[in-house]
PDB file of N, CA and C in Angstrom:
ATOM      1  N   UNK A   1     -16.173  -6.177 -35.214  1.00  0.00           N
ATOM      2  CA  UNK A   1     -16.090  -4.920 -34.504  1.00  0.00           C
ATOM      3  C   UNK A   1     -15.164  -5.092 -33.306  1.00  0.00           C
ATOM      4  N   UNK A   2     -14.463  -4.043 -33.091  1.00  0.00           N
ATOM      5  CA  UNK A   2     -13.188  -4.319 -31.701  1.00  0.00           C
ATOM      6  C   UNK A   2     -13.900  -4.047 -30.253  1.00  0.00           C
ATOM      7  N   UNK A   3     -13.623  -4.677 -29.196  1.00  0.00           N
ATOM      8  CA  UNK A   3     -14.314  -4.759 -28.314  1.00  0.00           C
ATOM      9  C   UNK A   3     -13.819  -3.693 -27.801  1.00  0.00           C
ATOM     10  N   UNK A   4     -14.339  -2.729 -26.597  1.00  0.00           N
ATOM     11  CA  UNK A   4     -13.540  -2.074 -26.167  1.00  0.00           C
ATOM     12  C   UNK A   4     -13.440  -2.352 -24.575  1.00  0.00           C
ATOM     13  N   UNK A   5     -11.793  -1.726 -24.142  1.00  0.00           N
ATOM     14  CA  UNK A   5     -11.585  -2.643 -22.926  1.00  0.00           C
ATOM     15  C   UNK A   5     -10.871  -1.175 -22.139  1.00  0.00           C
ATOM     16  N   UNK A   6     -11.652  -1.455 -20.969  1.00  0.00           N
ATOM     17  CA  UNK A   6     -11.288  -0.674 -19.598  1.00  0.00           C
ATOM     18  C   UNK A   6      -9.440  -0.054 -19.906  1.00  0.00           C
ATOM     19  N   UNK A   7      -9.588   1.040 -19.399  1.00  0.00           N
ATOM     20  CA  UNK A   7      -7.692   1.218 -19.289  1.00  0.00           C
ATOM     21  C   UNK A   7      -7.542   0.922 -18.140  1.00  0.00           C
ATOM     22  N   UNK A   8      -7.056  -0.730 -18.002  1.00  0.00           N
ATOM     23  CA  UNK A   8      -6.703  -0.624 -16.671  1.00  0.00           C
ATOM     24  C   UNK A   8      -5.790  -0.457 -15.621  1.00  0.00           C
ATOM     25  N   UNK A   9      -4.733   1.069 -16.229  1.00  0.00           N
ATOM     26  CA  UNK A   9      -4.172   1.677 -15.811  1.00  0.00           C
ATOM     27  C   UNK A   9      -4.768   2.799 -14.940  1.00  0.00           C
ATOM     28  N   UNK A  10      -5.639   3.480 -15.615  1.00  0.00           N
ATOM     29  CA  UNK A  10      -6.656   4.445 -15.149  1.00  0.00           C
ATOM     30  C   UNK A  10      -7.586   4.131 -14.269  1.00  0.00           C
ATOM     31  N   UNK A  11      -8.068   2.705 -14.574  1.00  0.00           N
ATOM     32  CA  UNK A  11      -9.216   2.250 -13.615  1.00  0.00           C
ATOM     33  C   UNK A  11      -8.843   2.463 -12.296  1.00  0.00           C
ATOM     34  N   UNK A  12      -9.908   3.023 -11.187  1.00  0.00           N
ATOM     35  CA  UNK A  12      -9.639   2.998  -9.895  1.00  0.00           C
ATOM     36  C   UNK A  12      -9.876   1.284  -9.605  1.00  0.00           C
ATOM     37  N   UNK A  13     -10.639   0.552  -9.895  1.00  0.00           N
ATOM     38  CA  UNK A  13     -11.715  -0.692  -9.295  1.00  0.00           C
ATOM     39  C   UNK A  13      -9.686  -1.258  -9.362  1.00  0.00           C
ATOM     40  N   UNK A  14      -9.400  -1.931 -10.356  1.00  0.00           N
ATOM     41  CA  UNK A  14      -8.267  -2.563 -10.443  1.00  0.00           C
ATOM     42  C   UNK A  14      -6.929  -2.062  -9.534  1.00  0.00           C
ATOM     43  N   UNK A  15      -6.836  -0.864  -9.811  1.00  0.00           N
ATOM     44  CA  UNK A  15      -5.885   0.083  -9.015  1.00  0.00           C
ATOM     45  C   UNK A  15      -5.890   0.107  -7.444  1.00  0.00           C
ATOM     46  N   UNK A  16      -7.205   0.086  -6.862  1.00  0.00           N
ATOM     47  CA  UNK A  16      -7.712   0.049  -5.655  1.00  0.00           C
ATOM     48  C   UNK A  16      -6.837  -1.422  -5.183  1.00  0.00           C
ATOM     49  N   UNK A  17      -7.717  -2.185  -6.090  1.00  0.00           N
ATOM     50  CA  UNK A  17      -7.200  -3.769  -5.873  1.00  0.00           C
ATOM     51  C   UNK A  17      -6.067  -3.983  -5.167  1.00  0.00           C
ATOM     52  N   UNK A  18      -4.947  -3.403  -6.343  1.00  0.00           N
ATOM     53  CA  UNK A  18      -3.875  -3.648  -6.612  1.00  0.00           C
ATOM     54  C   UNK A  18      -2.729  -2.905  -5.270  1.00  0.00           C
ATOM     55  N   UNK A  19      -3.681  -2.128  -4.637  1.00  0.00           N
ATOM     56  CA  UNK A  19      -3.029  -1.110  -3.324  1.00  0.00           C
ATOM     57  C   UNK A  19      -3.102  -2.414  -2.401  1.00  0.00           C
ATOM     58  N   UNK A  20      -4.535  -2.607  -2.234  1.00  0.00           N
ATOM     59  CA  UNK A  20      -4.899  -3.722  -0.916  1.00  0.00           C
ATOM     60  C   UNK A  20      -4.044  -4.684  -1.272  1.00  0.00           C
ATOM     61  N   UNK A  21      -3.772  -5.155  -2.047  1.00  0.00           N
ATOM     62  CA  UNK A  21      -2.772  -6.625  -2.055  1.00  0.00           C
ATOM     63  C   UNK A  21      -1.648  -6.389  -1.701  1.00  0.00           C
ATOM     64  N   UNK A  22      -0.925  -4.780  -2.206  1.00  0.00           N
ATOM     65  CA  UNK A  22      -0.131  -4.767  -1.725  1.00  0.00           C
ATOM     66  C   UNK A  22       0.026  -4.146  -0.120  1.00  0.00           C
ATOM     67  N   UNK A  23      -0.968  -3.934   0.162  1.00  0.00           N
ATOM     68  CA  UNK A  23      -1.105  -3.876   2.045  1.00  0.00           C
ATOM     69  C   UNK A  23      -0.779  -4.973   2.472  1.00  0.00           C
ATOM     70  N   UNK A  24      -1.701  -5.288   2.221  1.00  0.00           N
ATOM     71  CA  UNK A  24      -1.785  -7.146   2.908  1.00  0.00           C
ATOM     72  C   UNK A  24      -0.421  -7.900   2.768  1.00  0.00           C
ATOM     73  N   UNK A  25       0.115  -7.780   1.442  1.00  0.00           N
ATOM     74  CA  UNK A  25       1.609  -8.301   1.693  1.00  0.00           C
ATOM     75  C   UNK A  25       2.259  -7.637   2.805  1.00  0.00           C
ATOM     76  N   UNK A  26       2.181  -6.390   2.684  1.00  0.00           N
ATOM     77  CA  UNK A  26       3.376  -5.535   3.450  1.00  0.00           C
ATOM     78  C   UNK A  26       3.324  -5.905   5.133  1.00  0.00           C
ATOM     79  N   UNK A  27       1.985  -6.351   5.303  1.00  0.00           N
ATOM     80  CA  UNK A  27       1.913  -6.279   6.560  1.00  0.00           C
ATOM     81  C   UNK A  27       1.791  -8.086   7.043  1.00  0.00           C
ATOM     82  N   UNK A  28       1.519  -8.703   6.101  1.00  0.00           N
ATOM     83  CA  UNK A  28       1.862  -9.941   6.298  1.00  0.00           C
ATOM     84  C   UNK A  28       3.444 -10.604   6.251  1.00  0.00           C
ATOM     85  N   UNK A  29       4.312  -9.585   5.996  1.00  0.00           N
ATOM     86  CA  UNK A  29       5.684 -10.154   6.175  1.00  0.00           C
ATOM     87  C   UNK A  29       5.811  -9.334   7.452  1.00  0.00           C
ATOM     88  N   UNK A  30       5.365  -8.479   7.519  1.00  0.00           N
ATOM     89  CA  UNK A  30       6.004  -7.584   9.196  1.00  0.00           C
ATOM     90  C   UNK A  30       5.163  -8.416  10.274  1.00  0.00           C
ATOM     91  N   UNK A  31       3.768  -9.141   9.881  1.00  0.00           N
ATOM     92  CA  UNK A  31       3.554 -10.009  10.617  1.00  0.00           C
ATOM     93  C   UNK A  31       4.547 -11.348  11.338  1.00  0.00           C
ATOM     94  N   UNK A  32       5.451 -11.182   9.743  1.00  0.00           N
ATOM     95  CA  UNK A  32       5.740 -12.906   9.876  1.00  0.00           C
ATOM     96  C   UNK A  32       7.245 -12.457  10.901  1.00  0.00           C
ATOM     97  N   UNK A  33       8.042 -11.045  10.723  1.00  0.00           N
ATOM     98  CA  UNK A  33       8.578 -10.780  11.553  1.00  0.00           C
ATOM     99  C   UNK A  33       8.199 -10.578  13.155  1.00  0.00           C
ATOM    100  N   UNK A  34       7.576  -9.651  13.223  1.00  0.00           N
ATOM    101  CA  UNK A  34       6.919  -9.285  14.202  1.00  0.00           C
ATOM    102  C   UNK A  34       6.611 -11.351  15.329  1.00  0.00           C
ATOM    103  N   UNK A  35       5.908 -12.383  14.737  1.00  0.00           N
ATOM    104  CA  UNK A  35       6.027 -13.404  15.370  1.00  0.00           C
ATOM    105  C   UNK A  35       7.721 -14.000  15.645  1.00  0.00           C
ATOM    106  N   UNK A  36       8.108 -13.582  15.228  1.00  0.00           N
ATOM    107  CA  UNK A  36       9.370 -14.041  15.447  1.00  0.00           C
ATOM    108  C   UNK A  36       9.962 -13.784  17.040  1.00  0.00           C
ATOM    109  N   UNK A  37       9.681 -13.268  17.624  1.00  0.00           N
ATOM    110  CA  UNK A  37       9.718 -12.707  18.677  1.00  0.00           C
ATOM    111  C   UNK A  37       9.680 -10.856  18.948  1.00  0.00           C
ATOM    112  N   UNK A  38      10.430 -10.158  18.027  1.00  0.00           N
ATOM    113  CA  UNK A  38      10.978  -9.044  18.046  1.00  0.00           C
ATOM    114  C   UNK A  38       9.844  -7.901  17.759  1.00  0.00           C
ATOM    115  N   UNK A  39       8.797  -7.499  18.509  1.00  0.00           N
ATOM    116  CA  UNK A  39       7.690  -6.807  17.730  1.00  0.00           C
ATOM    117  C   UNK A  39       7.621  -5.171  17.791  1.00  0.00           C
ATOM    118  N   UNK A  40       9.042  -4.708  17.490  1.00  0.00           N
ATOM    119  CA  UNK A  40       9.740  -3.582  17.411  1.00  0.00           C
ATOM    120  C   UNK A  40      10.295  -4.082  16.069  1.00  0.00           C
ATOM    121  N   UNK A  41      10.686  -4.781  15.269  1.00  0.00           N
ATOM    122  CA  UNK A  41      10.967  -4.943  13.754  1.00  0.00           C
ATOM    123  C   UNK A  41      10.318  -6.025  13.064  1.00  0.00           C
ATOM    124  N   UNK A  42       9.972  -5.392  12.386  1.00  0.00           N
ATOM    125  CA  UNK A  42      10.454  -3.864  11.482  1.00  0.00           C
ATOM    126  C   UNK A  42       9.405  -2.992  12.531  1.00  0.00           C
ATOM    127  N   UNK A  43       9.784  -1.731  13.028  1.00  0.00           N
ATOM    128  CA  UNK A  43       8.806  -0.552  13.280  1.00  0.00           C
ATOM    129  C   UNK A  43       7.391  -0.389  13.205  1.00  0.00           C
ATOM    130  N   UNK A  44       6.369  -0.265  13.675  1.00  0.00           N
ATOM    131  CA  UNK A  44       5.193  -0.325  13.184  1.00  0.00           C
ATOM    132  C   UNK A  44       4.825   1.061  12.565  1.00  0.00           C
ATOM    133  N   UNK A  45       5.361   1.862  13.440  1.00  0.00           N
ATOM    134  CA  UNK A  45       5.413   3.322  12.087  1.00  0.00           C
ATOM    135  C   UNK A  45       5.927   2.891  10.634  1.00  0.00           C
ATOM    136  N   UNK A  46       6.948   2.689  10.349  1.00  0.00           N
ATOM    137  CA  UNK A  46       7.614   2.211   9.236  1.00  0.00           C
ATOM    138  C   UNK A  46       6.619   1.523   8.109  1.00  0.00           C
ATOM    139  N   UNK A  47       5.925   0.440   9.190  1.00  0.00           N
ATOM    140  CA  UNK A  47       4.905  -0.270   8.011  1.00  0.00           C
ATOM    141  C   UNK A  47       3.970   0.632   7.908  1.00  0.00           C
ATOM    142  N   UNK A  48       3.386   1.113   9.058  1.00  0.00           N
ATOM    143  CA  UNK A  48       2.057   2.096   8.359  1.00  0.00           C
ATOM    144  C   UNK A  48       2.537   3.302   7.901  1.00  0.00           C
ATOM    145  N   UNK A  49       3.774   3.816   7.468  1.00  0.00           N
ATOM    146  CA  UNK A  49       3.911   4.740   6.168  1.00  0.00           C
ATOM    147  C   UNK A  49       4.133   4.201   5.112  1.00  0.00           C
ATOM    148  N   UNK A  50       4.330   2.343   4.973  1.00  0.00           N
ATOM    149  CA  UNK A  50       5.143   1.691   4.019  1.00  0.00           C
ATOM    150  C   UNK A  50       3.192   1.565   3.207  1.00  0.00           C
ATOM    151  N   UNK A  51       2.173   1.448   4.056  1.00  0.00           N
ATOM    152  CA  UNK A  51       0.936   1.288   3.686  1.00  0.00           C
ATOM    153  C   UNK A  51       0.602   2.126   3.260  1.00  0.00           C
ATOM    154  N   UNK A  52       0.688   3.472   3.924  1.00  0.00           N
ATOM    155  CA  UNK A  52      -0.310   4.834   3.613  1.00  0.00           C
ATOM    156  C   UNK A  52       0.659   4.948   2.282  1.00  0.00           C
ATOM    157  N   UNK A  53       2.270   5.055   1.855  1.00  0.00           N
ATOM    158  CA  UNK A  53       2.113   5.379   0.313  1.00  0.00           C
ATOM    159  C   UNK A  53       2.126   4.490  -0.245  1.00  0.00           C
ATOM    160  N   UNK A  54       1.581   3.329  -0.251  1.00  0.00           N
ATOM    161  CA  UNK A  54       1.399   2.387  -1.533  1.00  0.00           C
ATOM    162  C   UNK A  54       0.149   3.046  -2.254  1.00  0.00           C
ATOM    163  N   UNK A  55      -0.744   3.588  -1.182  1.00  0.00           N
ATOM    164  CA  UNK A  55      -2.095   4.338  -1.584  1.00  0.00           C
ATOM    165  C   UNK A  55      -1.968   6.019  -1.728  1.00  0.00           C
ATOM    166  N   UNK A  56      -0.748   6.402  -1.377  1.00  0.00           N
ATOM    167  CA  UNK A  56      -0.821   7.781  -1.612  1.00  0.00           C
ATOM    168  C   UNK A  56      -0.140   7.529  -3.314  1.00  0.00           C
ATOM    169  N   UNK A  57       0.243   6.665  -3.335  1.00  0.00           N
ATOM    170  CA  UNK A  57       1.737   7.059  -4.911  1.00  0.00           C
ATOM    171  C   UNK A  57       0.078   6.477  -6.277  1.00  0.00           C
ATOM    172  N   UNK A  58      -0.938   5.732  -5.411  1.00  0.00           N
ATOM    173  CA  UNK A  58      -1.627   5.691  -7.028  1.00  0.00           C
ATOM    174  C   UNK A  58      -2.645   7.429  -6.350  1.00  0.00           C
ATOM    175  N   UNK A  59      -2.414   7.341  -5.801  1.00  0.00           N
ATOM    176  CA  UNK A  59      -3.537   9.279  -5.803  1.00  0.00           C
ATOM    177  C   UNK A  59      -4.722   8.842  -5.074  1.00  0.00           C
ATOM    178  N   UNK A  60      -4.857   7.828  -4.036  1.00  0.00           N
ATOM    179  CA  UNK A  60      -6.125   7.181  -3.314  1.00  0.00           C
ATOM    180  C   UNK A  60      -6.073   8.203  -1.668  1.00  0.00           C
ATOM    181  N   UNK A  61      -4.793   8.647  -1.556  1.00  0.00           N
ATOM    182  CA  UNK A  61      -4.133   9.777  -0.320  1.00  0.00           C
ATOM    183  C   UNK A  61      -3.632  10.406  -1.149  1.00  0.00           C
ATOM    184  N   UNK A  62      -3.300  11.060  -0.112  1.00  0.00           N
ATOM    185  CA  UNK A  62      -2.821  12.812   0.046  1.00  0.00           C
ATOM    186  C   UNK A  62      -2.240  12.787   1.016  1.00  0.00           C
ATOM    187  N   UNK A  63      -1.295  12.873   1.312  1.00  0.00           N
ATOM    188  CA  UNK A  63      -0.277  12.994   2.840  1.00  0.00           C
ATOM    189  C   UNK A  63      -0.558  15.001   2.653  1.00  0.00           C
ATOM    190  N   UNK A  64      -1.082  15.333   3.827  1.00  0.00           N
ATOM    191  CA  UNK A  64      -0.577  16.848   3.882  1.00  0.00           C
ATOM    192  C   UNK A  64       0.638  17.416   4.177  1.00  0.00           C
ATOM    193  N   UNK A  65       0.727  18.849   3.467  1.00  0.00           N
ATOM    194  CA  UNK A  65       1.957  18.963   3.350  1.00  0.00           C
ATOM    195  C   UNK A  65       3.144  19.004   4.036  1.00  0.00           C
ATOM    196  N   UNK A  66       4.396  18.768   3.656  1.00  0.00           N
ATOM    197  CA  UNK A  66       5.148  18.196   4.701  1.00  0.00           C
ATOM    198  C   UNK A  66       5.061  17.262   5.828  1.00  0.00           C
ATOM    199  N   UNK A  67       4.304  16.640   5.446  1.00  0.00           N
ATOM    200  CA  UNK A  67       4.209  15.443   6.348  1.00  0.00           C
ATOM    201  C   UNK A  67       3.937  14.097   5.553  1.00  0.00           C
ATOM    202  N   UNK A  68       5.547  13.082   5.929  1.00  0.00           N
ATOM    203  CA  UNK A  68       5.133  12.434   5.087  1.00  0.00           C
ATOM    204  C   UNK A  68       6.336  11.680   5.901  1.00  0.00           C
ATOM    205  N   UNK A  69       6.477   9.586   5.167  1.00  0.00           N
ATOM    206  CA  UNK A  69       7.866   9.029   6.091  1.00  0.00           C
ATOM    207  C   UNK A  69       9.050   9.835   6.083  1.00  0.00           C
ATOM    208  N   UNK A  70       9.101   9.959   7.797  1.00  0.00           N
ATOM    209  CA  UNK A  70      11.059   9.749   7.867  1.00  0.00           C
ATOM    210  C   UNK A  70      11.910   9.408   7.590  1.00  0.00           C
TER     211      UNK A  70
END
């Protein structure tokens, strides 16, 4: 009998996952800039819109309308 297996395209649990890791990267290289001395680059706006749509583009946000990165 065929097992049956999660779409884990659809799945939020995996999808969710898959946002936070990519937070954590995003903000662990602006970390690794940011120590460098310069903690104006990259922008800290920049990263937290680079965060809010990694989670708006799987449908976890909603940016309201017209408002969204520069």
């Amino acid at each position: 009998m065929a097992q049956i297996r999660p779409n884990l395209t659809t799945d939020p649990g995996p999808r969710f996952d898959r946002c936070m890791e990519d937070a954590r990267r995003l903000l662990r290289t602006a970390a690794d800039n940011w120590a460098q001395g310069n903690p104006e680059e990259p922008p800290t706006e920049e990263v937290l819109n680079k965060i809010v749509d990694v989670f708006a583009n799987e449908k976890f946000l909603k940016r309201p309308y017209g408002i969204g990165p520069t």
